[in-house]
Protein backbone atom coordinates (compact mmCIF):
# COMPACT_ATOMS: atom_id res chain seq x y z
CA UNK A 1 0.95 -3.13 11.14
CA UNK A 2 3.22 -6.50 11.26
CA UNK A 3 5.65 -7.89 9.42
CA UNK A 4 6.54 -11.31 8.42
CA UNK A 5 10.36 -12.19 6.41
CA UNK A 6 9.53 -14.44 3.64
CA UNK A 7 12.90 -16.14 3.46
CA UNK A 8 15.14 -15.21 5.87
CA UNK A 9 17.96 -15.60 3.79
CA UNK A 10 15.97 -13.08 1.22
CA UNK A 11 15.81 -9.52 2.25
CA UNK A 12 11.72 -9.67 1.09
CA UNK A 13 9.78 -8.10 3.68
CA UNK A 14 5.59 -8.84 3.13
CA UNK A 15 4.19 -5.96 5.83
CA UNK A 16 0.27 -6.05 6.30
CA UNK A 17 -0.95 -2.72 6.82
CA UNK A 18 -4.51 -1.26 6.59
CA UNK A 19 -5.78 1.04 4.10
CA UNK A 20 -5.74 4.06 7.28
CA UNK A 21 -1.91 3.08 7.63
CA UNK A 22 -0.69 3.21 3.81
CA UNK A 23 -3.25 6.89 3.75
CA UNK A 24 -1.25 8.39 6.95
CA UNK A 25 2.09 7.48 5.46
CA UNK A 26 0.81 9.06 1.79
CA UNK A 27 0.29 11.67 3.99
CA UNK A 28 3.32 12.18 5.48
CA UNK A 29 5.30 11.46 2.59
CA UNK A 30 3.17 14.31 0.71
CA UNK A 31 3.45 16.90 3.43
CA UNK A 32 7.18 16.53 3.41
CA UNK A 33 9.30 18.65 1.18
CA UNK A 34 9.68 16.36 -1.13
CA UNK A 35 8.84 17.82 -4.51
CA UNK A 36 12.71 17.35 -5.77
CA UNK A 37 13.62 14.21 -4.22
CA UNK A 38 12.90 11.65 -6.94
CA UNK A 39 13.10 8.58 -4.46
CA UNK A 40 10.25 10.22 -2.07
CA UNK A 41 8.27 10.72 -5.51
CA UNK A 42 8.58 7.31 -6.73
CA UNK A 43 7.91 5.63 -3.19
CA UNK A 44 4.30 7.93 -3.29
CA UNK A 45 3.97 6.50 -6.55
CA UNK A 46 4.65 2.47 -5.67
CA UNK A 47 2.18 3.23 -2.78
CA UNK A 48 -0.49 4.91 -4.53
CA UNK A 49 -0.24 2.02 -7.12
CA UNK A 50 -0.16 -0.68 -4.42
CA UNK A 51 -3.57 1.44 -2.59
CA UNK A 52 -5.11 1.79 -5.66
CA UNK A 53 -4.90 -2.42 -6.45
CA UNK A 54 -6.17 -2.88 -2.82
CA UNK A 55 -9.10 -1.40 -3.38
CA UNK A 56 -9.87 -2.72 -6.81
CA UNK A 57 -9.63 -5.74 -5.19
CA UNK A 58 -11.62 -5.39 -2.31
CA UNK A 59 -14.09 -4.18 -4.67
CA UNK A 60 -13.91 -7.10 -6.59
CA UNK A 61 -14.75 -9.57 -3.96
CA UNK A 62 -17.29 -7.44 -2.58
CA UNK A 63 -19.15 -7.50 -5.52
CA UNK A 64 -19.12 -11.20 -5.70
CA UNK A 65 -20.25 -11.36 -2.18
CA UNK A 66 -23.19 -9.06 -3.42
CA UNK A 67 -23.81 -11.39 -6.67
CA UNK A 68 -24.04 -14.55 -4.72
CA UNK A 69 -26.90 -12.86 -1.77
């Protein structure tokens, strides 16, 4: 995982992680007691969304790899 600060008078973080890194913290955010804590909840949810466009993605451009073979 890295980091790089977009504009470092911004507070905008991009982080690059892999698809095992943003699955092990889903994890841990999951396993944790969280059920009542609405900020854990809607963190899962921004991460599932953001996993979930990664791999449409990916998907996307692996398919046009395939169409142009």
């Amino acid at each position: 995982m890295k980091k790089s600060y977009v504009n470092e008078t911004s507070l905008n973080i991009n982080i690059v992680a892999d698809l095992g890194e943003i699955n092990d913290i889903l994890t841990v955010l999951k396993s944790a007691d969280n059920e009542q804590n609405y900020r854990a909840k809607s963190l899962i949810s921004k991460i599932e969304k953001l996993r979930l466009e990664a791999i449409q993605e990916a998907r996307r451009e692996f398919e046009t790899m395939l169409d142009n073979v």
